[in-house]
Every structure is written in C-alpha cells, then in structure tokens.
PDB file of N, CA and C in Angstrom:
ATOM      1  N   UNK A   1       0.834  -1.175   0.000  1.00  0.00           N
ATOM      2  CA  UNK A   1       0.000   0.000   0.000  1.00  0.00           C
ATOM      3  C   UNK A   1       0.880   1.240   0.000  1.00  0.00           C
ATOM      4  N   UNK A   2       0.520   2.102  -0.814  1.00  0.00           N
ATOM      5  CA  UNK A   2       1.332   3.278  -0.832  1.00  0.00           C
ATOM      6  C   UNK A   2       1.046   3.966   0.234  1.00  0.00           C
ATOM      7  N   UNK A   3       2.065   4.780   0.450  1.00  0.00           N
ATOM      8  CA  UNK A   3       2.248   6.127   1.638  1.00  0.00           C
ATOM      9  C   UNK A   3       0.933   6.982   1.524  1.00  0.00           C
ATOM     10  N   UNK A   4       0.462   7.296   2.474  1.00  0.00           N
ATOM     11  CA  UNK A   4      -0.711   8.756   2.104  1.00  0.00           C
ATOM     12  C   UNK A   4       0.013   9.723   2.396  1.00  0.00           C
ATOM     13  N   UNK A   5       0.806  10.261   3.262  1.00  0.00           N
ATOM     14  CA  UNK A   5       2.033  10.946   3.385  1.00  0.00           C
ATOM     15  C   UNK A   5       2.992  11.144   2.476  1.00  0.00           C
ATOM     16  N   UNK A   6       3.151  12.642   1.783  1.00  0.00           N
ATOM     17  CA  UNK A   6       4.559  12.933   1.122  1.00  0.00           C
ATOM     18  C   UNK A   6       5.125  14.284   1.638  1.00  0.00           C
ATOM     19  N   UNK A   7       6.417  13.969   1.905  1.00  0.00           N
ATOM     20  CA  UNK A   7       7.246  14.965   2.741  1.00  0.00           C
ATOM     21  C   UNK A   7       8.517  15.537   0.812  1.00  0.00           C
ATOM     22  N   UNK A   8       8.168  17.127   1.107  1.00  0.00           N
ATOM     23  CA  UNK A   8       8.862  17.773  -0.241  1.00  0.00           C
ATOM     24  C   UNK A   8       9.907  18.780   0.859  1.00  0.00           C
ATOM     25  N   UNK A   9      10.624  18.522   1.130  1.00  0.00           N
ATOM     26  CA  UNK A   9      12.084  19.516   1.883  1.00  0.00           C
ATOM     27  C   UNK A   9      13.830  19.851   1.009  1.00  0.00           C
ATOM     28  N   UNK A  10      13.709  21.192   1.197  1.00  0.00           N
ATOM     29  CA  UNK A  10      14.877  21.072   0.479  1.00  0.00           C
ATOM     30  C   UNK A  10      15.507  22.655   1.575  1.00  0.00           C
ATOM     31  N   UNK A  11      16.885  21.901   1.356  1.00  0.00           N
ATOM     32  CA  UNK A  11      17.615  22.776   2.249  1.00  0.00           C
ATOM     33  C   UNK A  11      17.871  24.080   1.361  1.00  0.00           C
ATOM     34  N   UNK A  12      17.575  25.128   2.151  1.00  0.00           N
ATOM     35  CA  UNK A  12      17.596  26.466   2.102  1.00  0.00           C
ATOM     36  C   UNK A  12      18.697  26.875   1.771  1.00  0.00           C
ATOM     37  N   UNK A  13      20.214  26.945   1.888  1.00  0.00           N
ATOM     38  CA  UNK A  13      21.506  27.413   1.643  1.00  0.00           C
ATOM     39  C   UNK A  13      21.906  27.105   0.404  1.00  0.00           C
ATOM     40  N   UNK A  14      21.554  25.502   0.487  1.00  0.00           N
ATOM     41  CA  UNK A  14      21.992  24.948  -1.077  1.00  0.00           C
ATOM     42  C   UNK A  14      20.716  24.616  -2.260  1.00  0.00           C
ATOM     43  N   UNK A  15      19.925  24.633  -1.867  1.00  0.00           N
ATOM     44  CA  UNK A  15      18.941  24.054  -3.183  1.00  0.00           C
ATOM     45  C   UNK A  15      18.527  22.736  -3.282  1.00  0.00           C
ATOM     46  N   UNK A  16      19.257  22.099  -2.306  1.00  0.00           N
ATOM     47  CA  UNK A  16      19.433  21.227  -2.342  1.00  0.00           C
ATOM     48  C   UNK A  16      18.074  20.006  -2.148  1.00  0.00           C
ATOM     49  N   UNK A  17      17.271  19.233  -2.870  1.00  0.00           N
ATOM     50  CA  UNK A  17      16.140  18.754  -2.283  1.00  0.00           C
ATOM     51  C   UNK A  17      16.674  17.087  -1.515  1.00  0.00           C
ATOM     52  N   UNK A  18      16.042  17.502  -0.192  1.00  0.00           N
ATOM     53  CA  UNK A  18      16.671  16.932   0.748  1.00  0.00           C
ATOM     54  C   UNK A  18      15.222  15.015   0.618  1.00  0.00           C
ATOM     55  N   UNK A  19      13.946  15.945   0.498  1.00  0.00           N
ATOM     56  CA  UNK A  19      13.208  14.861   1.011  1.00  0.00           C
ATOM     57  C   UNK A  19      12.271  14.983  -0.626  1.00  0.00           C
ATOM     58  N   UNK A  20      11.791  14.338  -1.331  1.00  0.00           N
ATOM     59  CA  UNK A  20      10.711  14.109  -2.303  1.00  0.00           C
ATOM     60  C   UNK A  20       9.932  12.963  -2.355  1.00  0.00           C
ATOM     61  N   UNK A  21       9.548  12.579  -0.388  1.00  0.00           N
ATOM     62  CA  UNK A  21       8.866  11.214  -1.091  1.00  0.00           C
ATOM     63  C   UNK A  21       8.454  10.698   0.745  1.00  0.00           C
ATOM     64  N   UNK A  22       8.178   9.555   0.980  1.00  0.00           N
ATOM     65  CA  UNK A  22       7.523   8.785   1.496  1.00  0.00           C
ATOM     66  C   UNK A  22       8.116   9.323   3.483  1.00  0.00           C
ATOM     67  N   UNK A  23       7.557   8.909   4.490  1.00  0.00           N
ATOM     68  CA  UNK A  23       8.186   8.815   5.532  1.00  0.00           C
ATOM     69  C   UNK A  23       9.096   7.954   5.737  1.00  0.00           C
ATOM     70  N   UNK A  24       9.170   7.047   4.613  1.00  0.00           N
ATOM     71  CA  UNK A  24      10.645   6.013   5.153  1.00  0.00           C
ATOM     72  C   UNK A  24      11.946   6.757   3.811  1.00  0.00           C
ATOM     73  N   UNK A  25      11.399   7.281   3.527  1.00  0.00           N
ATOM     74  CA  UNK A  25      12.599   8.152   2.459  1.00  0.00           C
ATOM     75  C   UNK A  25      12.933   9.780   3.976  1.00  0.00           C
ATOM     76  N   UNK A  26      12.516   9.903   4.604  1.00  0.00           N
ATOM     77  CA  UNK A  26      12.347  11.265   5.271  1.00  0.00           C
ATOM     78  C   UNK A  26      13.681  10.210   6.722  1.00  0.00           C
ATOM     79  N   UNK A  27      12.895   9.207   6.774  1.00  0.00           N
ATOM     80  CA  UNK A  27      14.181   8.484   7.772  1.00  0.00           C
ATOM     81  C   UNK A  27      14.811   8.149   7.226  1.00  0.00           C
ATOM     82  N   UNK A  28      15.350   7.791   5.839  1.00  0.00           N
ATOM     83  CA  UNK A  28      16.346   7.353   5.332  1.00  0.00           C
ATOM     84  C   UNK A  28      17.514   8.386   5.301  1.00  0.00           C
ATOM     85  N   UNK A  29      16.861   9.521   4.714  1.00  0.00           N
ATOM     86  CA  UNK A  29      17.709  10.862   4.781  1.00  0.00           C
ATOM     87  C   UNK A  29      17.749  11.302   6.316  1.00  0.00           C
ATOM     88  N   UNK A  30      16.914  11.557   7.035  1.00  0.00           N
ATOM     89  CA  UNK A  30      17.838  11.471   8.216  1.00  0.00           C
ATOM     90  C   UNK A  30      19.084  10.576   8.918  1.00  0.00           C
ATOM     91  N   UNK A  31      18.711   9.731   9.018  1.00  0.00           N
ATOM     92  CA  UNK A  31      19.791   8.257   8.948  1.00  0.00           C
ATOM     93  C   UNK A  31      20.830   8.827   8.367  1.00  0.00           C
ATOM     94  N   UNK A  32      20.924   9.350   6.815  1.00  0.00           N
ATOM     95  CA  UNK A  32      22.677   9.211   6.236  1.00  0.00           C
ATOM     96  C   UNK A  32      22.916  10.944   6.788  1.00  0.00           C
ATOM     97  N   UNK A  33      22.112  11.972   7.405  1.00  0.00           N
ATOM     98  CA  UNK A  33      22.791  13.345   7.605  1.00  0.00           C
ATOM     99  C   UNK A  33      23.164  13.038   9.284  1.00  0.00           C
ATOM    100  N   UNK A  34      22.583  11.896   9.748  1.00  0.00           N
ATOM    101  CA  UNK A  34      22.947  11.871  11.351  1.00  0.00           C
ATOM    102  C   UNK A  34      22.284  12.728  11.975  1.00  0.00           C
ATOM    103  N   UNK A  35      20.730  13.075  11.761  1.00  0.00           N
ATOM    104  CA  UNK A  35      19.703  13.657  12.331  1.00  0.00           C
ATOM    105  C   UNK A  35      18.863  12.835  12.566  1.00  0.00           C
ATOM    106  N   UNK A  36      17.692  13.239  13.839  1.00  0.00           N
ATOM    107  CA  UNK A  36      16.446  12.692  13.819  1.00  0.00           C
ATOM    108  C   UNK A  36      15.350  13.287  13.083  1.00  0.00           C
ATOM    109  N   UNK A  37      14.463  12.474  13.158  1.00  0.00           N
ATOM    110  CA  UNK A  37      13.401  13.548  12.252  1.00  0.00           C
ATOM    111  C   UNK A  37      12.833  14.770  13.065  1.00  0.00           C
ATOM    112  N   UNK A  38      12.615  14.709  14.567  1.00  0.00           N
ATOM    113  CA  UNK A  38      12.916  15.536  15.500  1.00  0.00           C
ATOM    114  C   UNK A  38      13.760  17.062  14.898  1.00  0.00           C
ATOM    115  N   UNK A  39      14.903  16.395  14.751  1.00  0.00           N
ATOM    116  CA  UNK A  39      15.963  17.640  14.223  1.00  0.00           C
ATOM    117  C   UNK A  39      15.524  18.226  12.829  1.00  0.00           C
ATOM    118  N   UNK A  40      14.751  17.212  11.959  1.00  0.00           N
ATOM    119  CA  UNK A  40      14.763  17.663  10.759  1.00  0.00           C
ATOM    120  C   UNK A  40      13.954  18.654  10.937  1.00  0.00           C
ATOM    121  N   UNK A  41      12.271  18.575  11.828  1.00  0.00           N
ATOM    122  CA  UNK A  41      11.708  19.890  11.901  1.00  0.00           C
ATOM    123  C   UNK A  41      12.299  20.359  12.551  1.00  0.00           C
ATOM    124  N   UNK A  42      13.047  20.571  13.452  1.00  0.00           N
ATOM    125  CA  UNK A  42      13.646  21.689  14.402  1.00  0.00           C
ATOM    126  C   UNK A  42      14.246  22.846  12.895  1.00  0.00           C
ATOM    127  N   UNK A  43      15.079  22.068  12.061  1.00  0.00           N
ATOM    128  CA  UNK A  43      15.612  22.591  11.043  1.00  0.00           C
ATOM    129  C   UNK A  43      14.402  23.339   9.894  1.00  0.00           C
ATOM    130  N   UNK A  44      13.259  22.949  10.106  1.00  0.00           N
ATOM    131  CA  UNK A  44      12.188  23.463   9.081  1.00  0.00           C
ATOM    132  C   UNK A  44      11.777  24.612  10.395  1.00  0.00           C
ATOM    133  N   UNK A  45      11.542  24.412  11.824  1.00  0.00           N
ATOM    134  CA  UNK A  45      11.538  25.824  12.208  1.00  0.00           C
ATOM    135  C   UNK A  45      12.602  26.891  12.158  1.00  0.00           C
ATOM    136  N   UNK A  46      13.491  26.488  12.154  1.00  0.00           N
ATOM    137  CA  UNK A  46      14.486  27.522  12.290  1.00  0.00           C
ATOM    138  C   UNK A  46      14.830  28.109  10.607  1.00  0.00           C
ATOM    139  N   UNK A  47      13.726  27.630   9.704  1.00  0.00           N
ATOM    140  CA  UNK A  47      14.500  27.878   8.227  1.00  0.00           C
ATOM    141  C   UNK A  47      15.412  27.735   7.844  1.00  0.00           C
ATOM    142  N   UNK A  48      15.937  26.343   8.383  1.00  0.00           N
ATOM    143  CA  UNK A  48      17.034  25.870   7.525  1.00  0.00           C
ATOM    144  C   UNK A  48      16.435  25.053   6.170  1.00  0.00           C
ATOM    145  N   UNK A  49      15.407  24.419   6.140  1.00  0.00           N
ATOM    146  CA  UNK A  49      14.573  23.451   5.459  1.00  0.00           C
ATOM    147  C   UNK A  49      13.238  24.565   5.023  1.00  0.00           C
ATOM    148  N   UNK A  50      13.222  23.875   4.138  1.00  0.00           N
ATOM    149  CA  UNK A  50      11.668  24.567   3.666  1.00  0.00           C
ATOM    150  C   UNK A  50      10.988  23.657   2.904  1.00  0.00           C
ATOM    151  N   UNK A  51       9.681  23.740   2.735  1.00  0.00           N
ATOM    152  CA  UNK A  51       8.705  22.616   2.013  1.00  0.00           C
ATOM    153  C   UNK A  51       7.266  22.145   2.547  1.00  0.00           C
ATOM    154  N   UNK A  52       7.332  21.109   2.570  1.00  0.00           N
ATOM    155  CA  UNK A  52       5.555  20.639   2.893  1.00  0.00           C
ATOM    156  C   UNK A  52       5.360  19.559   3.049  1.00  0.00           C
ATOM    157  N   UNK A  53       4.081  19.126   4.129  1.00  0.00           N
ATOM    158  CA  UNK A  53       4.156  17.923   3.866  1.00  0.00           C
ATOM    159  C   UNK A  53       3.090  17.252   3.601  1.00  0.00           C
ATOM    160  N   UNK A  54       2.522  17.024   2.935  1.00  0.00           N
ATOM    161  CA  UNK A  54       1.091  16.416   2.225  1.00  0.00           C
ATOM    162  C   UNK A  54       0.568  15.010   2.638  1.00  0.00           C
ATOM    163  N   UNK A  55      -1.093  15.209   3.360  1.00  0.00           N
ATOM    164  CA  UNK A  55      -1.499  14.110   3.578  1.00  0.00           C
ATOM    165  C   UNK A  55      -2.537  13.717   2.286  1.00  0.00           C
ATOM    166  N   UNK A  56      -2.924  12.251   1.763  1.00  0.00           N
ATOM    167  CA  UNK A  56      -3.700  11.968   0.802  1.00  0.00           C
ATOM    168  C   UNK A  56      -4.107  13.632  -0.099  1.00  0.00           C
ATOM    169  N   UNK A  57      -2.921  14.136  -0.236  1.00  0.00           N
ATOM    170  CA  UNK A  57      -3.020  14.963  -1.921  1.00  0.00           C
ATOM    171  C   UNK A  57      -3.450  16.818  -0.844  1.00  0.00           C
ATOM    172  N   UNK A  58      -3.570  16.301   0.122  1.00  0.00           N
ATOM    173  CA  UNK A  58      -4.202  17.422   0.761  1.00  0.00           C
ATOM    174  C   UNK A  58      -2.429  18.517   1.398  1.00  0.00           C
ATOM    175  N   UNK A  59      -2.166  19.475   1.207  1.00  0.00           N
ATOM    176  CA  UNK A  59      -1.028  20.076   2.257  1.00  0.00           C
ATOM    177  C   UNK A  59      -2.034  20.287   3.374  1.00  0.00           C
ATOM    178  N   UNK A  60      -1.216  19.888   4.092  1.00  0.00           N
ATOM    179  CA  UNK A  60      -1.493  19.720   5.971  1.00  0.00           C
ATOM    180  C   UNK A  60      -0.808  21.265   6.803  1.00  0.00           C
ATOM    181  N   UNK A  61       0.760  21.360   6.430  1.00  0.00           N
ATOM    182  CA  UNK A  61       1.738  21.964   7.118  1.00  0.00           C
ATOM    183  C   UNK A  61       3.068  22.436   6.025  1.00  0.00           C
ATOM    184  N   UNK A  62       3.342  23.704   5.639  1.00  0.00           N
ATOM    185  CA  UNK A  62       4.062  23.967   5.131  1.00  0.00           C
ATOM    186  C   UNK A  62       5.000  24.717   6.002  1.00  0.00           C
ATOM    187  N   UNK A  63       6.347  25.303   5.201  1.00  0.00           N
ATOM    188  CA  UNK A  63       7.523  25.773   5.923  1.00  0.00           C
ATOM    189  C   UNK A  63       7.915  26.538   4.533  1.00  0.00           C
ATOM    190  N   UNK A  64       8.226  27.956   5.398  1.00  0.00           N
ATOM    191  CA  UNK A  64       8.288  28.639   6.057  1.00  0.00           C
ATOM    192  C   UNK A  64       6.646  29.174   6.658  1.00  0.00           C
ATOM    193  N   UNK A  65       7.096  29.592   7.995  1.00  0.00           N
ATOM    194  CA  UNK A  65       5.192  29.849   8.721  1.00  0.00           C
ATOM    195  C   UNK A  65       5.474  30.935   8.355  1.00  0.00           C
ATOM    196  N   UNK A  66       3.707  31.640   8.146  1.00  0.00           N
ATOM    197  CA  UNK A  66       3.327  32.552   7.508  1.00  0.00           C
ATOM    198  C   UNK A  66       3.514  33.256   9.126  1.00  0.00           C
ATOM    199  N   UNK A  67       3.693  34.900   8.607  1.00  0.00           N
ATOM    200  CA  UNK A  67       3.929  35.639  10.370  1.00  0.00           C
ATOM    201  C   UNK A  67       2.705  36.498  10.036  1.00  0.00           C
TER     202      UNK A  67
END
C-alpha cells in the first residue's frame, strides 16, 4: 500500500532537495545526515529546510510559517 504521506524539503543554503517522497525516504535521509526527524523539523523551524508535507493529496503543514 502506498504512503498517504509525502514529505517535499529542500535545504535552504543549497537548493538542495533533501526529502521528495515517502516517511521512510524522510528516515532514510535522516539516517545518512545523522539527524532525527525531531531535528529535521527543528531545522524546518528555524528555516534551515523549507517545504511541505502532504497528507492523501491534501497540504497539511508547510515551511516557512506565515507571520
């Protein structure tokens, strides 16, 4: 069964797209940067990360928060 969850993150400094896909792709990339996923939002609050994360087609929670 596919994911209903898709996590789109890409680091802010470099361009870099960090996450384009499932919650076990979101721990995988944490796993090889030596973060938790914990850290990864800590990093989407602090705007290091930016993106979204979509439940069944719907955005739930995006980054950067609107002020």
């Amino acid at each position: 069964m596919a994911s209903r969850v898709h996590y789109n993150l890409t680091n802010v400094e470099t361009g870099e797209v960090l996450v384009d896909g499932t919650p076990a792709d979101l721990n995988v990339v944490c796993e090889r940067l030596g973060i938790t996923v914990g850290d990864m939002y800590d990093a989407l609050d602090d705007g290091q990360v930016t993106g979204s994360v979509t439940i069944k087609g719907d955005v739930v929670e995006t980054w950067p928060k609107a002020v």
